[in-house]
C-alpha atoms as a PDB file:
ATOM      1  CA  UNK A   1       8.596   9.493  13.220  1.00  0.00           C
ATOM      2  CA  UNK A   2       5.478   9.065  15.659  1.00  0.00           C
ATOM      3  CA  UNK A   3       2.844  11.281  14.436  1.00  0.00           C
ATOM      4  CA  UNK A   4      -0.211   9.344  15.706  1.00  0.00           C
ATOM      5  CA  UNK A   5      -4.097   9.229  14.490  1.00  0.00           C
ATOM      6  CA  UNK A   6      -7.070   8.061  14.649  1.00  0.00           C
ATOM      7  CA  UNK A   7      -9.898   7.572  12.882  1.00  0.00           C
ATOM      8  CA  UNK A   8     -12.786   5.059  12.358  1.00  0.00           C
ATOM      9  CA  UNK A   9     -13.740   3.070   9.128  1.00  0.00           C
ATOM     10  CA  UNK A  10     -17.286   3.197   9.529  1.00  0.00           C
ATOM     11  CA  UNK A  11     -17.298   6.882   8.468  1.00  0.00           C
ATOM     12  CA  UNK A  12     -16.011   6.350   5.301  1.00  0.00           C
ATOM     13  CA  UNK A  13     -18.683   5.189   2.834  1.00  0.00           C
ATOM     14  CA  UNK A  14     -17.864   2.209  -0.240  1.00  0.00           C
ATOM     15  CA  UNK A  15     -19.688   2.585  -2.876  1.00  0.00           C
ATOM     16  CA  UNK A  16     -20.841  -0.938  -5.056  1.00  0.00           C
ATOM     17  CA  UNK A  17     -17.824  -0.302  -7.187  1.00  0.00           C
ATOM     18  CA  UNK A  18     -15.170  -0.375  -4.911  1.00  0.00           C
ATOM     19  CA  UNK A  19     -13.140  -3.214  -3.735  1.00  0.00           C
ATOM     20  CA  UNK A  20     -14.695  -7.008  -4.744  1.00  0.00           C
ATOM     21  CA  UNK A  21     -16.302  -7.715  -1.600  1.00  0.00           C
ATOM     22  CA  UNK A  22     -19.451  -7.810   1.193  1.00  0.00           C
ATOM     23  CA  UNK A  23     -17.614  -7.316   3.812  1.00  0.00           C
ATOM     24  CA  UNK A  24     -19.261  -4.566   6.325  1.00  0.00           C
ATOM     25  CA  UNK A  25     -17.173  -1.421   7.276  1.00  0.00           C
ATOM     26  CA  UNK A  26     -15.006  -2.002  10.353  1.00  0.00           C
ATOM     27  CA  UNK A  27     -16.901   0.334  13.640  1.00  0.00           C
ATOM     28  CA  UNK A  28     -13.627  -0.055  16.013  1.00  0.00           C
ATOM     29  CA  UNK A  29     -11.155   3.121  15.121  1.00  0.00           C
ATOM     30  CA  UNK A  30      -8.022   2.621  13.265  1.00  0.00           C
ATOM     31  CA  UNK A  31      -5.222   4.225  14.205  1.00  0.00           C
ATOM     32  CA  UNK A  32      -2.301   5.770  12.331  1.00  0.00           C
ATOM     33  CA  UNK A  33       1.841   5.869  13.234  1.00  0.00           C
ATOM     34  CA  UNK A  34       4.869   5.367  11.295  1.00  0.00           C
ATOM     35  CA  UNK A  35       6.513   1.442  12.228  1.00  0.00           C
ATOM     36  CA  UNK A  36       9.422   1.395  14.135  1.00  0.00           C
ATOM     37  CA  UNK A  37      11.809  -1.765  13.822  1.00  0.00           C
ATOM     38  CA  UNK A  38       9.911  -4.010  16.559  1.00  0.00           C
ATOM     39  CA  UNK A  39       6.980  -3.997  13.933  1.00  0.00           C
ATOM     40  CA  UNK A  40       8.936  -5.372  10.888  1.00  0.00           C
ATOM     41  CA  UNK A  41       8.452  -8.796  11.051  1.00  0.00           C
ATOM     42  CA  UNK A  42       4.874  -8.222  11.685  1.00  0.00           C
ATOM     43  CA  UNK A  43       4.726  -5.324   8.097  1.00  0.00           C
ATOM     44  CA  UNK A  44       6.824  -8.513   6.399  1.00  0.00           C
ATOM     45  CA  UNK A  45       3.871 -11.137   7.069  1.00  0.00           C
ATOM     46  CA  UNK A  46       1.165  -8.742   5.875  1.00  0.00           C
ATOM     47  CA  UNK A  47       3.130  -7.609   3.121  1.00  0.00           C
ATOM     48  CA  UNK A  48       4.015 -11.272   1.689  1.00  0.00           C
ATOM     49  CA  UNK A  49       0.251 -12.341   2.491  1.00  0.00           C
ATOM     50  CA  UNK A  50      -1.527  -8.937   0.069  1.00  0.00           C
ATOM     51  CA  UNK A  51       1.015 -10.036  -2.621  1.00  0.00           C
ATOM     52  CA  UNK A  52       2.093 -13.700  -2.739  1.00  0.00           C
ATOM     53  CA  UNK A  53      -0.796 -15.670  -1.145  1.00  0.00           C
ATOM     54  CA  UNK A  54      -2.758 -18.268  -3.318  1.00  0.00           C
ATOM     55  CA  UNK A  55      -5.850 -19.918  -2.747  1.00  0.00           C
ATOM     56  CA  UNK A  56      -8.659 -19.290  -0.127  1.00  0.00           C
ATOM     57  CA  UNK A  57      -5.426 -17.126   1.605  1.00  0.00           C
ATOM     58  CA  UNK A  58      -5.179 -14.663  -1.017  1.00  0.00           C
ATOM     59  CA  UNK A  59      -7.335 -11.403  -1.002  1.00  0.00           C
ATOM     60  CA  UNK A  60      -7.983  -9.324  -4.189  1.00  0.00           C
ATOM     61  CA  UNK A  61      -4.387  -7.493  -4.269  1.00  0.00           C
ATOM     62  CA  UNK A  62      -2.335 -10.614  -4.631  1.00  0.00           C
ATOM     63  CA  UNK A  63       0.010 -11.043  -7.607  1.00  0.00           C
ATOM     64  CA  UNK A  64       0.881 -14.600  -7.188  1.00  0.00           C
ATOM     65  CA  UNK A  65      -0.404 -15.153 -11.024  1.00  0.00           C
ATOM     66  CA  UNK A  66       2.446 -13.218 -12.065  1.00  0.00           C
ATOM     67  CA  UNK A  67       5.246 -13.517  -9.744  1.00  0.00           C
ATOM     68  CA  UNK A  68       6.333 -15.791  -7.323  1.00  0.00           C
ATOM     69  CA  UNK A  69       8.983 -15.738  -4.624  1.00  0.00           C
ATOM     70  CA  UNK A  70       8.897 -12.979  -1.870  1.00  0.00           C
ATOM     71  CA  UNK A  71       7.305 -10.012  -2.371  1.00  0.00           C
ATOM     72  CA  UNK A  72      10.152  -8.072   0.112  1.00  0.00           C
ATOM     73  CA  UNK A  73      12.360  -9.196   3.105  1.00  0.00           C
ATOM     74  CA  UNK A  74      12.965  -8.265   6.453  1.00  0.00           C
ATOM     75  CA  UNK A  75      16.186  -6.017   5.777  1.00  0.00           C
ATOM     76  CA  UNK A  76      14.139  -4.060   2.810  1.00  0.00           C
ATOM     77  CA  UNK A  77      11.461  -3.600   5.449  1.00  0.00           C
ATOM     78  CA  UNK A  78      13.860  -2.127   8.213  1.00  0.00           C
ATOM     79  CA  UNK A  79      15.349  -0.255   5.967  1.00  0.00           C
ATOM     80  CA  UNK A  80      11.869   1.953   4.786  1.00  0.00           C
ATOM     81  CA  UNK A  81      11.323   1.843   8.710  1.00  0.00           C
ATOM     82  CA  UNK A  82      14.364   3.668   8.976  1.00  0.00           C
ATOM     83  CA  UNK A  83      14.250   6.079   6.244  1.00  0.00           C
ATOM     84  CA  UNK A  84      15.488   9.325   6.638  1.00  0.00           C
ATOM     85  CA  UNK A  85      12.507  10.626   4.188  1.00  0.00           C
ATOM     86  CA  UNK A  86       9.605   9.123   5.423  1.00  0.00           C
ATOM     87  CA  UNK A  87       9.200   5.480   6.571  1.00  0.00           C
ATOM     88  CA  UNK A  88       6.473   2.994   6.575  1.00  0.00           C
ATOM     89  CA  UNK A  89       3.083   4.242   7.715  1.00  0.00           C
ATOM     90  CA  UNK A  90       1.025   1.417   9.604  1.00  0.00           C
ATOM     91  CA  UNK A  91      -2.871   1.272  10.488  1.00  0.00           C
ATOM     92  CA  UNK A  92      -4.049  -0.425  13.671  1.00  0.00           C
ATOM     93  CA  UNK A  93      -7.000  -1.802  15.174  1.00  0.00           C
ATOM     94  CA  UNK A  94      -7.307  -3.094  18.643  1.00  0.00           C
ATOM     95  CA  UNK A  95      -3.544  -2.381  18.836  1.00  0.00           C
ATOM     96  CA  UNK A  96      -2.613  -4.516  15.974  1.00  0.00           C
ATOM     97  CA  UNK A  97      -1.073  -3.343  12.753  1.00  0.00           C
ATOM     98  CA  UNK A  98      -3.814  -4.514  10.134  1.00  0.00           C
ATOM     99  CA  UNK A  99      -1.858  -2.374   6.484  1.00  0.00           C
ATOM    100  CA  UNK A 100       1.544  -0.332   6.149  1.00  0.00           C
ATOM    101  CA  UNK A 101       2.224   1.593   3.526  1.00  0.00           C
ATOM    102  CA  UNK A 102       5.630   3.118   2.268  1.00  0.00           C
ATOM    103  CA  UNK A 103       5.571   7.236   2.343  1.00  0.00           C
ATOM    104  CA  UNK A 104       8.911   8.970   1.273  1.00  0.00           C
ATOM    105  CA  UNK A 105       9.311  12.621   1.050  1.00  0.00           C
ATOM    106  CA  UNK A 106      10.822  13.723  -2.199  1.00  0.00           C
ATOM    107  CA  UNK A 107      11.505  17.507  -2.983  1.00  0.00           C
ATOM    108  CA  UNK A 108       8.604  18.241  -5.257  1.00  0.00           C
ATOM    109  CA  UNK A 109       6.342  15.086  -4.315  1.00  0.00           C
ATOM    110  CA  UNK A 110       5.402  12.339  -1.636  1.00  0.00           C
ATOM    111  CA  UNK A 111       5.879   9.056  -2.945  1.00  0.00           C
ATOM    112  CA  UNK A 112       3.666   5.739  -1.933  1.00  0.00           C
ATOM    113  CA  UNK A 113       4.441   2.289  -2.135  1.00  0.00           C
ATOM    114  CA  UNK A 114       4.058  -1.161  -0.940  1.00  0.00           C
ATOM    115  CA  UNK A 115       0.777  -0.382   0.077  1.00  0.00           C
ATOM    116  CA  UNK A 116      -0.534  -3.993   1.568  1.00  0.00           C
ATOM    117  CA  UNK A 117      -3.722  -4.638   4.186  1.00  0.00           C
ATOM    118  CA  UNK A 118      -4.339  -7.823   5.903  1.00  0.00           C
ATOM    119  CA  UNK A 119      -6.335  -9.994   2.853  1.00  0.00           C
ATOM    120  CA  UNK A 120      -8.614 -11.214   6.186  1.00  0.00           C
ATOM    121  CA  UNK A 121      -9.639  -7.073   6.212  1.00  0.00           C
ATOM    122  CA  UNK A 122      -9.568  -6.178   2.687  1.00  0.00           C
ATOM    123  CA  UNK A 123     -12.353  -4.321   1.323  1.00  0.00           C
ATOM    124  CA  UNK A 124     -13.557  -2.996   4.840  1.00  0.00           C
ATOM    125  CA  UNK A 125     -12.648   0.423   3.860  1.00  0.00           C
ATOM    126  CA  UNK A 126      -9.191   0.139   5.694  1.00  0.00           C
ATOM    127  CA  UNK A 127      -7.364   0.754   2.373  1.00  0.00           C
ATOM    128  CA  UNK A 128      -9.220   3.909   1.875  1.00  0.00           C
ATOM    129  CA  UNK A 129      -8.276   4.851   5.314  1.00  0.00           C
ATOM    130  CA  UNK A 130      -4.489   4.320   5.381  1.00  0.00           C
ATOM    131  CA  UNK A 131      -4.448   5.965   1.694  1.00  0.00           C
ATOM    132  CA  UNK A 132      -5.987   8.792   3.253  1.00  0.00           C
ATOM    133  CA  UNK A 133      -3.969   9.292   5.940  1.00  0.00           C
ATOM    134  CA  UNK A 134      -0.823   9.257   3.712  1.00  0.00           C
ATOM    135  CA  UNK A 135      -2.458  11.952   1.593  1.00  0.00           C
ATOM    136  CA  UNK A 136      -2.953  14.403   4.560  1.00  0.00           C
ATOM    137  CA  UNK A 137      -0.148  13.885   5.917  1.00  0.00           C
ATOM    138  CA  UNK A 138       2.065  14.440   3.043  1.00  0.00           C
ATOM    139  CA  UNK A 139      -0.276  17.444   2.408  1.00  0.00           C
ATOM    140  CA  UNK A 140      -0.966  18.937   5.704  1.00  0.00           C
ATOM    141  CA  UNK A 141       2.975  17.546   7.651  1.00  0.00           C
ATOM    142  CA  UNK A 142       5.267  17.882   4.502  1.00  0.00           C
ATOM    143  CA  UNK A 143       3.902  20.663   2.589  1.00  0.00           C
ATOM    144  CA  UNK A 144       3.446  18.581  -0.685  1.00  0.00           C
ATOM    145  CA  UNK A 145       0.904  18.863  -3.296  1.00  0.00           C
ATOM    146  CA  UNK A 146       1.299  15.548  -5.693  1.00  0.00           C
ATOM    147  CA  UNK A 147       1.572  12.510  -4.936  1.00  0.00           C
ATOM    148  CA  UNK A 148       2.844   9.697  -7.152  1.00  0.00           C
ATOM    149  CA  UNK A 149       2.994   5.565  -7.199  1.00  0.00           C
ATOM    150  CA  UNK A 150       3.620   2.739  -9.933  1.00  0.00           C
ATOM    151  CA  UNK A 151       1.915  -0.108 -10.675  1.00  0.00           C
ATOM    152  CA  UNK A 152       2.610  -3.257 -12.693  1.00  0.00           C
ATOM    153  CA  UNK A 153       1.026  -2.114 -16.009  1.00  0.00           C
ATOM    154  CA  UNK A 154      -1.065  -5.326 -15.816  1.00  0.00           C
ATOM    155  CA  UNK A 155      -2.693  -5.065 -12.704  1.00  0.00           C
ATOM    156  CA  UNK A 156      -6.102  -3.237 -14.562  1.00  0.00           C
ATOM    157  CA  UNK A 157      -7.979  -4.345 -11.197  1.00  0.00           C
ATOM    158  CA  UNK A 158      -5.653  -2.152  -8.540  1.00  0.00           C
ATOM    159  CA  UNK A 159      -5.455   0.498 -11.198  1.00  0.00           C
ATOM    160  CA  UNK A 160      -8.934   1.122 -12.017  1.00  0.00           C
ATOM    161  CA  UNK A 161      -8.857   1.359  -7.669  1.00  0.00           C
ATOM    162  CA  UNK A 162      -5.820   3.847  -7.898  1.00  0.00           C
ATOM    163  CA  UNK A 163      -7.707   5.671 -10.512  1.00  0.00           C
ATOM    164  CA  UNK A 164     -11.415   5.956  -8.676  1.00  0.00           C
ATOM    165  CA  UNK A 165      -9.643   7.759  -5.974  1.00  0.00           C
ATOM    166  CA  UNK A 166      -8.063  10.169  -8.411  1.00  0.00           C
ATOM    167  CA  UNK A 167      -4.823   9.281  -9.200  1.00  0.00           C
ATOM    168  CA  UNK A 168      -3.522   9.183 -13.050  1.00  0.00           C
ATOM    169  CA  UNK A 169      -1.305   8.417 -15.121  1.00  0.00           C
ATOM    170  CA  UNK A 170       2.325  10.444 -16.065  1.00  0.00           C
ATOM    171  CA  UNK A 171       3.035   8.420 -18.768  1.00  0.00           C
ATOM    172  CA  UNK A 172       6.074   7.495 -17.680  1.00  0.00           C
ATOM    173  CA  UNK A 173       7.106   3.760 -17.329  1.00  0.00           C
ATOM    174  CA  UNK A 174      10.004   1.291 -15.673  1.00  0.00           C
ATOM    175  CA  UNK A 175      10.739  -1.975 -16.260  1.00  0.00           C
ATOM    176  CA  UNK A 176      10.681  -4.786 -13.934  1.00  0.00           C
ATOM    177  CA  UNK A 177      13.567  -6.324 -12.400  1.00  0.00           C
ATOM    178  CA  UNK A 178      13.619  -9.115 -13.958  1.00  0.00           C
ATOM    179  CA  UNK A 179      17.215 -10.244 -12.565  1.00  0.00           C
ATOM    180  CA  UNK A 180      16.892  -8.952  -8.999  1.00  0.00           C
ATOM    181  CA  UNK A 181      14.895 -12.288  -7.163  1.00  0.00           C
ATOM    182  CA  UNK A 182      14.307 -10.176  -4.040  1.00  0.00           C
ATOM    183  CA  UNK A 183      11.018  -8.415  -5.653  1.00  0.00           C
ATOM    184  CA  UNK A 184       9.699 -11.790  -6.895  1.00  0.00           C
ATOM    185  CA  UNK A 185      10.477 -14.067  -9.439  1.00  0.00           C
ATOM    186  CA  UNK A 186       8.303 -13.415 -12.951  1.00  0.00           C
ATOM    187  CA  UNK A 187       6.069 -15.759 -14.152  1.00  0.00           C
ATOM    188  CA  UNK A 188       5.258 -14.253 -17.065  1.00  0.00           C
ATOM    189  CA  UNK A 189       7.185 -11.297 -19.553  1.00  0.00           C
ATOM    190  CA  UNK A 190       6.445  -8.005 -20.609  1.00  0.00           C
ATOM    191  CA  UNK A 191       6.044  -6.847 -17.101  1.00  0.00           C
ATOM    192  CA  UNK A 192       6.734  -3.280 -16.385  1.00  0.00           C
ATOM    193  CA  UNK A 193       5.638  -0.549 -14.281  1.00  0.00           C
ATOM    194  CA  UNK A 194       3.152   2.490 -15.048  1.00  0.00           C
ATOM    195  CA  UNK A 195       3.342   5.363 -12.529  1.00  0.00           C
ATOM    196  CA  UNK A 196       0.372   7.178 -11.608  1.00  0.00           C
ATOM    197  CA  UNK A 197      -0.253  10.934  -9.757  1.00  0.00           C
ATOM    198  CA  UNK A 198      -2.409  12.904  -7.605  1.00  0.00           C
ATOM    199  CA  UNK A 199      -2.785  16.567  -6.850  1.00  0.00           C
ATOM    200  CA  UNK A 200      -3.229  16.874  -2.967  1.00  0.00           C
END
């Protein structure tokens, strides 16, 4: 897929609630494509750095306090990239992918995922961007009008995010994979997924 945007950062506002951070908006436009396969490796180092980093590394979306491991690997990343449904959707600046997200195109709903932005960029409004792109494009492209996403139920930060940009909960839940090491390996129990909608 190669639908191609672009948009700038700077005309999105942030209001004192938003993401933990003083970061000022971004002025150089973002752009907008679906990955192909020479950008995995690149999606697979932003992806493990949002989730898994610790320290002065990690931004505000990491989960390292509850799982450790990999977050994903470089054949679960080709193989979104090469979905028949959708694919990963990347933002760029300056030519360089800065987020991905996963969009797949169900029959009565778009579905988002491993959503991740550079933790050097977080909270510069590029999350809002790529979030929005995924909307109108599932909207405006596909001809949806919900979209849907899950969340570990614990993660009361990223939801209260999720939910200031409208999304809310089904009330339906999953469990975690506890015995499948490729999404991460638990540090704690109890963890499950809650999954969360929007109209578009």
């Amino acid at each position: 897929m190669s639908s191609v945007t672009t948009s700038t950062a700077s005309s999105m506002s942030r209001s004192s609630s938003a993401d933990p951070s003083g970061c000022e908006l971004p002025s150089e436009p973002v752009t907008f494509s679906f990955a192909t396969t020479d950008d995995a490796r690149r999606i697979h180092r932003i992806v493990e750095a949002a989730y898994r980093a610790i320290g002065e590394d990690a931004g505000w979306t990491t989960e390292s306090h509850l799982l450790a491991g990999q977050r994903t690997d470089l054949a679960e990343i080709t193989e979104l990239i090469n979905s028949p449904a959708g694919g990963l959707l990347t933002a760029r600046q300056g030519g360089q992918i800065v987020g991905s997200c996963e969009l797949q195109r169900h029959e009565d709903h778009a579905y988002f995922g491993m959503f991740a932005v550079d933790p050097r960029v977080q909270a510069t409004g590029l999350g809002n961007l790529l979030l929005a792109r995924a909307e109108q494009l599932a909207r405006q492209d596909w001809g949806l009008t919900e979209m849907r996403l899950t969340v570990i139920a614990c993660r009361s930060e990223l939801i209260a995010w999720y939910r200031r940009r409208g999304f809310r909960p089904t009330g339906a839940t999953s469990q975690f994979p506890y015995d499948n090491p490729r999404f991460g390996l638990p540090r704690v129990e109890g963890l499950y997924f809650r999954e969360f909608s929007k109209a578009l």
